[in-house]
PDB file of N, CA and C in Angstrom:
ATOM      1  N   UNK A   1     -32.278  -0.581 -10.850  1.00  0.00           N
ATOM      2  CA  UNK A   1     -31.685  -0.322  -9.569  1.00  0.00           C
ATOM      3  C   UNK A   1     -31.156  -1.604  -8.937  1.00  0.00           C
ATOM      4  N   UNK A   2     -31.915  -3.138  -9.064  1.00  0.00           N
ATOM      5  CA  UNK A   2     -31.372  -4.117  -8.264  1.00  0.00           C
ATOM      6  C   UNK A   2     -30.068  -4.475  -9.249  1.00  0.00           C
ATOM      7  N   UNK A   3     -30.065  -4.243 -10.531  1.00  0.00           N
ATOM      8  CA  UNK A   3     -28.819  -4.620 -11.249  1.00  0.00           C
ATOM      9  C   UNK A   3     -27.413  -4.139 -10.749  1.00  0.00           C
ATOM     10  N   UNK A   4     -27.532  -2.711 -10.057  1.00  0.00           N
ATOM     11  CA  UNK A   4     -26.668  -1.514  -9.996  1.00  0.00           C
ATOM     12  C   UNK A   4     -26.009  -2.161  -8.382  1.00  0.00           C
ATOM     13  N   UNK A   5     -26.824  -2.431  -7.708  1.00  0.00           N
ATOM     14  CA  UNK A   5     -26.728  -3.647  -6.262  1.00  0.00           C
ATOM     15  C   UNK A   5     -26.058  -4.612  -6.544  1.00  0.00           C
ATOM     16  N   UNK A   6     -26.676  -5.513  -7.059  1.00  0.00           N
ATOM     17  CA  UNK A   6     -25.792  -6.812  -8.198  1.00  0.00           C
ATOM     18  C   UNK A   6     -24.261  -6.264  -8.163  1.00  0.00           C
ATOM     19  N   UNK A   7     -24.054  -5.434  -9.142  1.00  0.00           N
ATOM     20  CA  UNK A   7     -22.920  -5.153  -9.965  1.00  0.00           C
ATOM     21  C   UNK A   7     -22.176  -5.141  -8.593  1.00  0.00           C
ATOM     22  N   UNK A   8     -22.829  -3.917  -7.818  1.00  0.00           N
ATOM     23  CA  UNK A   8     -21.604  -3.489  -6.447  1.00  0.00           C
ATOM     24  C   UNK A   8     -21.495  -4.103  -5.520  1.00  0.00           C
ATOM     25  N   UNK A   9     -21.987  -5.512  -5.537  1.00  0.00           N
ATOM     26  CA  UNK A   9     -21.679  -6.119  -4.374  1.00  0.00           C
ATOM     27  C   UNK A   9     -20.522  -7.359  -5.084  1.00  0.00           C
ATOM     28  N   UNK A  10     -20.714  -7.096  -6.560  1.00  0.00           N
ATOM     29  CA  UNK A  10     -19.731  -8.091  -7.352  1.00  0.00           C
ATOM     30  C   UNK A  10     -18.383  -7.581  -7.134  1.00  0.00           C
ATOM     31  N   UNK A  11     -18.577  -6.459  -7.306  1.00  0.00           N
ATOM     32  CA  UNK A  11     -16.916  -5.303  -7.327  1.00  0.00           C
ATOM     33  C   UNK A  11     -16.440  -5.562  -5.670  1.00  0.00           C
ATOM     34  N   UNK A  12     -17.202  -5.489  -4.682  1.00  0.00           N
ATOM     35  CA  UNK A  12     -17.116  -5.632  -3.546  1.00  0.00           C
ATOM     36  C   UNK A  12     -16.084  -7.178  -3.447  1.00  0.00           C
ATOM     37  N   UNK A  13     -17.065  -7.963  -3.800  1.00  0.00           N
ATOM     38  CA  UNK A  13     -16.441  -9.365  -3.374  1.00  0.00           C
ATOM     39  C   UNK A  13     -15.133  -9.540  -4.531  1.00  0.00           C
ATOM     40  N   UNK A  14     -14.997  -8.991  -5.483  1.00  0.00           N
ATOM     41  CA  UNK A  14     -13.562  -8.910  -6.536  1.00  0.00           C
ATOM     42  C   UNK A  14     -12.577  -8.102  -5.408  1.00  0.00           C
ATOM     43  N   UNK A  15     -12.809  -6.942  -4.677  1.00  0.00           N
ATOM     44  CA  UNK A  15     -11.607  -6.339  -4.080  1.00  0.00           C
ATOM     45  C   UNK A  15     -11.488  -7.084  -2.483  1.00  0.00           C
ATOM     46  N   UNK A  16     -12.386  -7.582  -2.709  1.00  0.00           N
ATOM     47  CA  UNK A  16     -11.828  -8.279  -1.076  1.00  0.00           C
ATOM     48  C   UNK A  16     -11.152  -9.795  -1.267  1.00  0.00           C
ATOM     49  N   UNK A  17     -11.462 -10.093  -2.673  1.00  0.00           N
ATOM     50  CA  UNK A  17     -10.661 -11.313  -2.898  1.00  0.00           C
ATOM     51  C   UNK A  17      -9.451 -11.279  -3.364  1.00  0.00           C
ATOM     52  N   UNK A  18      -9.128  -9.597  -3.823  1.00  0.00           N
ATOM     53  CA  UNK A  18      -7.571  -9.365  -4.229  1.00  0.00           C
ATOM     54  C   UNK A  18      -7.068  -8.828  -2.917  1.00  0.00           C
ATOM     55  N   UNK A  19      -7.730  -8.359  -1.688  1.00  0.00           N
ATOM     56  CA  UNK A  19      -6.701  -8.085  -0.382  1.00  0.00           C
ATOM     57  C   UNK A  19      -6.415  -9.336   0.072  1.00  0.00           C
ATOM     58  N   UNK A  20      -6.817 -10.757  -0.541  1.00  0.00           N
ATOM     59  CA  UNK A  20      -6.064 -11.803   0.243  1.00  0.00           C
ATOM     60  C   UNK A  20      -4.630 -12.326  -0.470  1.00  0.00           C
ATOM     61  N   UNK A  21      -4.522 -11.644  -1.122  1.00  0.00           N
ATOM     62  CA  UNK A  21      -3.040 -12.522  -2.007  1.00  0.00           C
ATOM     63  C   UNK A  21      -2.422 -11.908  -0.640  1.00  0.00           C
ATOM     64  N   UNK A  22      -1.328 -13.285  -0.851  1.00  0.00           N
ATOM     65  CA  UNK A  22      -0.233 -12.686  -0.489  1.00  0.00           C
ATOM     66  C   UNK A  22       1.023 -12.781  -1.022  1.00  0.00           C
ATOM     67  N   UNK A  23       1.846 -12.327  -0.544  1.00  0.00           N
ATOM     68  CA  UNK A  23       3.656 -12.543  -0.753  1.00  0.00           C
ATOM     69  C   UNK A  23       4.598 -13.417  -0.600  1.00  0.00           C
ATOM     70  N   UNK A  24       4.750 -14.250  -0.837  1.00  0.00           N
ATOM     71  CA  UNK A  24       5.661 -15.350  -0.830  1.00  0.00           C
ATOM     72  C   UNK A  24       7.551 -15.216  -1.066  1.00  0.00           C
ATOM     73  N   UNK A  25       8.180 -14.924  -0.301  1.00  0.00           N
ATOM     74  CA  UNK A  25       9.263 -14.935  -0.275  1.00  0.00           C
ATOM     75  C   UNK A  25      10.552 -15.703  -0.373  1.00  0.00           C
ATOM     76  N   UNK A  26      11.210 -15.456  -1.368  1.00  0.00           N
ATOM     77  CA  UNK A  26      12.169 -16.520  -1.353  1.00  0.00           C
ATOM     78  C   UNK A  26      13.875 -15.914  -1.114  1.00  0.00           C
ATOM     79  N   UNK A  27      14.323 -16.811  -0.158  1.00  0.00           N
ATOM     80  CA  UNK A  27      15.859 -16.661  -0.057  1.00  0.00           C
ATOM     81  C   UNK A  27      16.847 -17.870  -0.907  1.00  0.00           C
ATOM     82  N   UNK A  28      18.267 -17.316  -1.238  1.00  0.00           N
ATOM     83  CA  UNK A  28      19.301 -18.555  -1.296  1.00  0.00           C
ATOM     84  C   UNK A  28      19.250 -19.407  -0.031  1.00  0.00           C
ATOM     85  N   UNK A  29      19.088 -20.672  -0.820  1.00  0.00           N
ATOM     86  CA  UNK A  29      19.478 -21.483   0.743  1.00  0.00           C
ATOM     87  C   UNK A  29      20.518 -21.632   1.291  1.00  0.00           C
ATOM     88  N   UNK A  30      20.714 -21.434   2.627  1.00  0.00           N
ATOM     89  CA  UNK A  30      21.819 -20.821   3.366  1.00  0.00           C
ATOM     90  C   UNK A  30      22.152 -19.359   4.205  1.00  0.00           C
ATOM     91  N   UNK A  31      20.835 -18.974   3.638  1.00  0.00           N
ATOM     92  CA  UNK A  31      20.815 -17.521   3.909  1.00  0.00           C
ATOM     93  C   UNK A  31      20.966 -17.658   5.785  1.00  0.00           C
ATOM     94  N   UNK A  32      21.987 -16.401   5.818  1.00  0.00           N
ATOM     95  CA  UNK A  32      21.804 -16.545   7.757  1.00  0.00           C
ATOM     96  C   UNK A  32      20.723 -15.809   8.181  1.00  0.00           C
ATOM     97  N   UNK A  33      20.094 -16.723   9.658  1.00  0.00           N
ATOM     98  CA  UNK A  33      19.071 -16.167  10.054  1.00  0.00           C
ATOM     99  C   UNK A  33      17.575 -16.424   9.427  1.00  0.00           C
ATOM    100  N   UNK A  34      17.648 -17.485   8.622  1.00  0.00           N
ATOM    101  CA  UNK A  34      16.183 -17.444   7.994  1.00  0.00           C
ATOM    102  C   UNK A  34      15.864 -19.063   8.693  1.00  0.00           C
ATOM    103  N   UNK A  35      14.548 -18.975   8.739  1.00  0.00           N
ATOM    104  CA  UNK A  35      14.277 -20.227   9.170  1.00  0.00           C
ATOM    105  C   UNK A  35      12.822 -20.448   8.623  1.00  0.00           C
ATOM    106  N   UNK A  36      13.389 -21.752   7.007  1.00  0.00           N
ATOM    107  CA  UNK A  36      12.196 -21.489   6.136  1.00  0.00           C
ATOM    108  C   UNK A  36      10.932 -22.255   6.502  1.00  0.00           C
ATOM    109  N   UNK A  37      10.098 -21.599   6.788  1.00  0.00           N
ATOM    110  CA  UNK A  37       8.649 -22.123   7.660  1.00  0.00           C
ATOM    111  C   UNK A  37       7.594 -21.558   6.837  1.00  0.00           C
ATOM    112  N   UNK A  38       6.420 -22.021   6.198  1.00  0.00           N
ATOM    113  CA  UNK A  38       5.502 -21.729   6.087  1.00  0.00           C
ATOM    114  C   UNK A  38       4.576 -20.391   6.887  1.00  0.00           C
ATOM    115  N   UNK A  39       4.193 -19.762   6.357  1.00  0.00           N
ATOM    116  CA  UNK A  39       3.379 -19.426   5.090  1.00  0.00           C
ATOM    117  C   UNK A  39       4.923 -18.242   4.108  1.00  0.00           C
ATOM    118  N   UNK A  40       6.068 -18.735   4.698  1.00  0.00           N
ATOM    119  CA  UNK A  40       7.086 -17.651   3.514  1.00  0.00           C
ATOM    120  C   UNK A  40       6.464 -16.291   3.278  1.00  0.00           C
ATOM    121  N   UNK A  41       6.069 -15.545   4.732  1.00  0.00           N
ATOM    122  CA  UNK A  41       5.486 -14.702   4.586  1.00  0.00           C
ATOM    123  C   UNK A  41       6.867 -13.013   4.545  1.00  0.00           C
ATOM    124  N   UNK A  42       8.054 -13.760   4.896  1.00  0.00           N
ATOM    125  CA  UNK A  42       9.021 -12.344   5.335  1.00  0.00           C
ATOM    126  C   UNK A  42       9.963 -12.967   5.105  1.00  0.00           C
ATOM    127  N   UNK A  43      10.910 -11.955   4.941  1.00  0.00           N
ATOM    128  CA  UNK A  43      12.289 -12.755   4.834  1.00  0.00           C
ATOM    129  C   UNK A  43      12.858 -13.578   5.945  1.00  0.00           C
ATOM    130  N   UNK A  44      12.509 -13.423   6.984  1.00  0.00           N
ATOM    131  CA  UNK A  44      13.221 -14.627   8.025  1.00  0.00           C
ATOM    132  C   UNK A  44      12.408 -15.622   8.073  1.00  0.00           C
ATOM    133  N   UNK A  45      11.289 -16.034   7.400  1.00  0.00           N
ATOM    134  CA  UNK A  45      11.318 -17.160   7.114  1.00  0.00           C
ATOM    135  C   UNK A  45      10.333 -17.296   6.148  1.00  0.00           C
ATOM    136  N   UNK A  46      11.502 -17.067   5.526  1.00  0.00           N
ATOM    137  CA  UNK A  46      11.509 -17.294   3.491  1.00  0.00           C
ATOM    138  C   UNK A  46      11.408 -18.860   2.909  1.00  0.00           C
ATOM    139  N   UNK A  47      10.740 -18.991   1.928  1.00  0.00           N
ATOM    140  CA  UNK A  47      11.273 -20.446   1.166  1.00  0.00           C
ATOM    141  C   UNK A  47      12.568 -20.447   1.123  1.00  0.00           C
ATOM    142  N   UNK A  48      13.215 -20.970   0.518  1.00  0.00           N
ATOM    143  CA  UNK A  48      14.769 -21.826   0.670  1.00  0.00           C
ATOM    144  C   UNK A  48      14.928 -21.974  -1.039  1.00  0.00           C
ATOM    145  N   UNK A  49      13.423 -22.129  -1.985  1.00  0.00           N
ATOM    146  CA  UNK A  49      13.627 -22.325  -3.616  1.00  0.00           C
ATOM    147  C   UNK A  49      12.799 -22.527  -4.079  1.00  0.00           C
ATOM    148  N   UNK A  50      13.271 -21.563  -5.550  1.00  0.00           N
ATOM    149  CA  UNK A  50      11.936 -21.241  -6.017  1.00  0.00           C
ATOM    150  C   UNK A  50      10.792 -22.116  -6.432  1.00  0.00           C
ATOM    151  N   UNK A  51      11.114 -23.395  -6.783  1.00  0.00           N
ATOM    152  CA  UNK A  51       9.677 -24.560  -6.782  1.00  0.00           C
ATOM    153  C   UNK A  51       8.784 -24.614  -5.226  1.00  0.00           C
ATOM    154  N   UNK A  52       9.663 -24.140  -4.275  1.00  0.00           N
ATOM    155  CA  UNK A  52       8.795 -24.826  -2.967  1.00  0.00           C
ATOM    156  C   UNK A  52       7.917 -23.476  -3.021  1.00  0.00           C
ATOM    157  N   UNK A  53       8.471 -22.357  -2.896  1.00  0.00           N
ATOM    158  CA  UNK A  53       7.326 -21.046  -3.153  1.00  0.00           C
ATOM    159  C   UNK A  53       6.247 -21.643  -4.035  1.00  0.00           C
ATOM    160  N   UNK A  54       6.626 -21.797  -5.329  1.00  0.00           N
ATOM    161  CA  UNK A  54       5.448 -21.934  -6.624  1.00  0.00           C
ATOM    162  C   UNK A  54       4.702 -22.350  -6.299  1.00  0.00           C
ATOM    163  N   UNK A  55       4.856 -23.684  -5.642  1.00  0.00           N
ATOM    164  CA  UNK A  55       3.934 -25.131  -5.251  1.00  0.00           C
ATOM    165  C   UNK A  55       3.547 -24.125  -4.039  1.00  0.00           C
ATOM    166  N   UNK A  56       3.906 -23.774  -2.945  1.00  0.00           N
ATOM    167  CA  UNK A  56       2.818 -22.908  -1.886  1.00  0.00           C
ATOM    168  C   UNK A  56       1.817 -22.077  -2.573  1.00  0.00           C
ATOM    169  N   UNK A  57       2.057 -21.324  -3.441  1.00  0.00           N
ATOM    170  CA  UNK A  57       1.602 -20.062  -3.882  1.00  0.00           C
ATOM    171  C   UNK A  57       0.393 -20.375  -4.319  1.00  0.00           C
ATOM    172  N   UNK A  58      -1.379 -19.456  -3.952  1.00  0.00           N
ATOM    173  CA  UNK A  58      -1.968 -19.405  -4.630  1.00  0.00           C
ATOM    174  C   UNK A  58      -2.342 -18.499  -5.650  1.00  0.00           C
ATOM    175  N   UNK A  59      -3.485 -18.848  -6.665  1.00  0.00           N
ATOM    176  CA  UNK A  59      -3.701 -17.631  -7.288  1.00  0.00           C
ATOM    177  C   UNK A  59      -3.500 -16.155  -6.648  1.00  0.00           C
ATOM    178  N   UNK A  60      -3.427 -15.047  -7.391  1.00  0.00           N
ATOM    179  CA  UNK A  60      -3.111 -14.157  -6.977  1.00  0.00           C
ATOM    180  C   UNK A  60      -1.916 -13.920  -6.078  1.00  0.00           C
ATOM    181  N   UNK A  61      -1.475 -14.802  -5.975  1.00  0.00           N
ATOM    182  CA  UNK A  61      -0.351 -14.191  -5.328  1.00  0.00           C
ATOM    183  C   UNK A  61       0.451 -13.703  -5.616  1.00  0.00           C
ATOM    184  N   UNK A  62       2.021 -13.443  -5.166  1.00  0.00           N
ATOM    185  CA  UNK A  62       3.539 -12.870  -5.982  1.00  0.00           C
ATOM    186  C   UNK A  62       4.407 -13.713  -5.109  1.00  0.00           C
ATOM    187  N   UNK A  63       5.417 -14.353  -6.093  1.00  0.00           N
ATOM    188  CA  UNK A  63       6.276 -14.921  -5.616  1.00  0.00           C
ATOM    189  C   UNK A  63       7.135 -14.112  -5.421  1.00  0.00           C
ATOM    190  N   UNK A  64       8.006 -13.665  -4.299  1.00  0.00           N
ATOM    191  CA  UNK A  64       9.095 -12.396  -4.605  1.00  0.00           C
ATOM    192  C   UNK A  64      10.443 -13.257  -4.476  1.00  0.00           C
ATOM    193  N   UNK A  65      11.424 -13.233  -5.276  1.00  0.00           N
ATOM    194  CA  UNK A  65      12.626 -13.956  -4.833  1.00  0.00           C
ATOM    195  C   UNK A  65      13.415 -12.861  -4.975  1.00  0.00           C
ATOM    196  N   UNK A  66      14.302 -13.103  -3.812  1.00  0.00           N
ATOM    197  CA  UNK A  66      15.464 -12.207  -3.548  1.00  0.00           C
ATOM    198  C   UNK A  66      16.830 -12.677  -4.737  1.00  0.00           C
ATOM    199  N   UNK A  67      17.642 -11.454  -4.429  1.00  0.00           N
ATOM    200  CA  UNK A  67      19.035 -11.624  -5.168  1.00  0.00           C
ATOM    201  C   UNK A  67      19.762 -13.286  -5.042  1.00  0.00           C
ATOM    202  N   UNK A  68      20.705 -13.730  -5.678  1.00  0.00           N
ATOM    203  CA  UNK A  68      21.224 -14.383  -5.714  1.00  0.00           C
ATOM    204  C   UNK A  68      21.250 -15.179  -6.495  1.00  0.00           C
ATOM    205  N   UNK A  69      21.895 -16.373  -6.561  1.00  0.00           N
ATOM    206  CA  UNK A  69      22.051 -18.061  -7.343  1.00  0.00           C
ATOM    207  C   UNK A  69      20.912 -18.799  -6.968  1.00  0.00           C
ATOM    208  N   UNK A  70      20.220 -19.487  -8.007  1.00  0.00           N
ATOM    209  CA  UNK A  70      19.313 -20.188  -7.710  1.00  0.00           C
ATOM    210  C   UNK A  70      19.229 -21.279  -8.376  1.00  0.00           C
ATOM    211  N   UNK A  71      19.853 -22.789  -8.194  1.00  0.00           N
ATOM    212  CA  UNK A  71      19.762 -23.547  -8.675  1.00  0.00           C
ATOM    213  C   UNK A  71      18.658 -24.962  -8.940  1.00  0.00           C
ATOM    214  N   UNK A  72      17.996 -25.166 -10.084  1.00  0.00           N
ATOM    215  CA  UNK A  72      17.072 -25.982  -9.798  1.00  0.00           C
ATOM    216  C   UNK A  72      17.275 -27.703 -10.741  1.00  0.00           C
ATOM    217  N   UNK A  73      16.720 -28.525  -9.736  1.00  0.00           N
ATOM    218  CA  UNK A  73      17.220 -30.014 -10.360  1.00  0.00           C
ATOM    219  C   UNK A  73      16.432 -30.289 -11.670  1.00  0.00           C
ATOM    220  N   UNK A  74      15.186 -29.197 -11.460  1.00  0.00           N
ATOM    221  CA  UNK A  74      13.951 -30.099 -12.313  1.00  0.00           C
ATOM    222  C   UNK A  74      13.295 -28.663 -12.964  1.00  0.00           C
ATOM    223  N   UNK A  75      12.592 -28.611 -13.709  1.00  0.00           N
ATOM    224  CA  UNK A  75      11.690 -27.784 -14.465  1.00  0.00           C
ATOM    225  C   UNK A  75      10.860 -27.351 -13.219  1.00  0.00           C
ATOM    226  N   UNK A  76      10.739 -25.643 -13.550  1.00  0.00           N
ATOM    227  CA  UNK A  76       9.649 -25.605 -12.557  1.00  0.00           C
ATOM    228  C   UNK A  76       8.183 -24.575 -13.396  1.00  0.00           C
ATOM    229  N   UNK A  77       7.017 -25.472 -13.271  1.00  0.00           N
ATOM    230  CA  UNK A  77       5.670 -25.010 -14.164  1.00  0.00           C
ATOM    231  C   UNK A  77       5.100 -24.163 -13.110  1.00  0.00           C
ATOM    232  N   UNK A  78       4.971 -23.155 -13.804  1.00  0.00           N
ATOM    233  CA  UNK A  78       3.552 -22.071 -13.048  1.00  0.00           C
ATOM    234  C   UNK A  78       2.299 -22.210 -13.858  1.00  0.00           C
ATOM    235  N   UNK A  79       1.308 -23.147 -12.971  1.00  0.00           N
ATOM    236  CA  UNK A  79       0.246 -23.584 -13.581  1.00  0.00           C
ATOM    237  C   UNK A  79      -1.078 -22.520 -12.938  1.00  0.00           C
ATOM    238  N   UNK A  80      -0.628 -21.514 -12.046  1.00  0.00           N
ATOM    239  CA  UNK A  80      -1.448 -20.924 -11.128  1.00  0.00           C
ATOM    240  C   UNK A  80      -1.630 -19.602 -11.773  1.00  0.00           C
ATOM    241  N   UNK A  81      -2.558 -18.926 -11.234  1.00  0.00           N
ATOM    242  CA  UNK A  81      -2.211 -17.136 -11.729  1.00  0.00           C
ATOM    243  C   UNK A  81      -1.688 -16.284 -10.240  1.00  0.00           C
ATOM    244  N   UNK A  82      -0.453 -16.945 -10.715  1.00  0.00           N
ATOM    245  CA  UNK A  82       0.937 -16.034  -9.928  1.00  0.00           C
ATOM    246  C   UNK A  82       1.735 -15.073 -10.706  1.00  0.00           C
ATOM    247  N   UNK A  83       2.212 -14.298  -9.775  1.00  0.00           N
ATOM    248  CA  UNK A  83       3.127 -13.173 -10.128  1.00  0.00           C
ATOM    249  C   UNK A  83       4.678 -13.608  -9.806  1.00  0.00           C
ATOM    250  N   UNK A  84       5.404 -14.118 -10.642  1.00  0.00           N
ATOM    251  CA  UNK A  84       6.936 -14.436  -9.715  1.00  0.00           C
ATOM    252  C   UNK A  84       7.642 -13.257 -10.247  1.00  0.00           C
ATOM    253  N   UNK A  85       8.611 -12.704  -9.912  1.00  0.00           N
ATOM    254  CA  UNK A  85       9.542 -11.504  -9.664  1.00  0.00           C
ATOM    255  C   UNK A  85      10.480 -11.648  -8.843  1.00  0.00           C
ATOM    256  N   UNK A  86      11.675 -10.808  -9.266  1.00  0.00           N
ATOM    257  CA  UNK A  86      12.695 -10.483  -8.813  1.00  0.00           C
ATOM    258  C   UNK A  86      12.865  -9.466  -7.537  1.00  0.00           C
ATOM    259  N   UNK A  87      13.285  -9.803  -6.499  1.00  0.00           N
ATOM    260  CA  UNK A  87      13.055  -8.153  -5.660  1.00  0.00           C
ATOM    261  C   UNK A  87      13.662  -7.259  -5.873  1.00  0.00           C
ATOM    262  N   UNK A  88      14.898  -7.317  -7.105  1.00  0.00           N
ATOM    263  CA  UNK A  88      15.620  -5.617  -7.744  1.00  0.00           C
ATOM    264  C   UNK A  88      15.706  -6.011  -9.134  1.00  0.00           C
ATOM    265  N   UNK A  89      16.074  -6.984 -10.089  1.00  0.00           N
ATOM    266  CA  UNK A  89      16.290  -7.254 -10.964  1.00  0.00           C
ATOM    267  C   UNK A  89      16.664  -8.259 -11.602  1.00  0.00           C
ATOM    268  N   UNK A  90      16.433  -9.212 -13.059  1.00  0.00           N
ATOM    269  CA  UNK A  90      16.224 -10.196 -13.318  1.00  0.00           C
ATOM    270  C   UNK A  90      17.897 -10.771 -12.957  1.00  0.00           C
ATOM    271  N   UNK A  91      18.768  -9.876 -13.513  1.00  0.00           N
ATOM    272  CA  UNK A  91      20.130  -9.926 -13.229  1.00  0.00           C
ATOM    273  C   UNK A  91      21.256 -10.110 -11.976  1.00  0.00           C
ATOM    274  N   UNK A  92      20.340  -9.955 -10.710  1.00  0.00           N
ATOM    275  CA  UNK A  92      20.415 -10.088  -9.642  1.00  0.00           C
ATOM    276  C   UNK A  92      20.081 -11.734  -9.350  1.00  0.00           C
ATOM    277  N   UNK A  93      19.496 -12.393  -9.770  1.00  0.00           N
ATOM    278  CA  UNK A  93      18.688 -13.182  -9.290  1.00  0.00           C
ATOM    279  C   UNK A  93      18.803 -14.271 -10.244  1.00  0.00           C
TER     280      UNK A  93
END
C-alpha cells in the first residue's frame, strides 16, 4: 500500500511538471506590432529568431515559429528537450 502512495504522488509531481512548459513564439523580424520581450509568450511579443527562442527555451517546452523567412548567421544546437515546430508547415517557414 505505501508503494501504491509512492508511485501516485510520483505521477502527481510528473503532471504538474509537464503543466509548466511553455510556448515560446517566434515571429520574422519586422513583423508589425510585435514587440519582442521576454518570456515570447504570444505573438505580440514574440522572439524576433529562432536561436534567441532556443537559448530562452526550457526543457519541455515548444518552440512555435510562425510562417515566413528565417535567416540565421550561425548554427543553431538544440541541446535541451524542446519541441521546435512550425505553426502550419515546414514549407511555410
Amino acid at each position: 500500500m505505501r508503494n501504491h502512495r509512492i508511485e501516485s504522488l510520483g505521477a502527481l509531481l510528473l503532471a504538474g511538471a509537464a503543466g509548466w512548459a511553455a510556448t515560446i513564439h517566434v515571429v520574422e523580424p519586422g513583423t508589425p506590432g510585435v514587440v519582442s520581450l521576454p518570456p515570447y509568450d504570444s505573438w505580440t511579443n514574440a522572439a524576433t529568431n529562432i536561436a534567441t527562442a532556443v537559448g530562452y527555451a526550457e526543457d519541455s517546452d515548444t518552440v512555435l515559429v510562425s510562417n515566413g523567412l528565417y535567416l540565421t548567421t550561425s548554427q543553431i544546437t538544440v541541446d535541451k528537450a524542446i519541441t521546435l515546430r512550425a505553426l502550419n508547415d515546414p514549407e511555410a517557414t
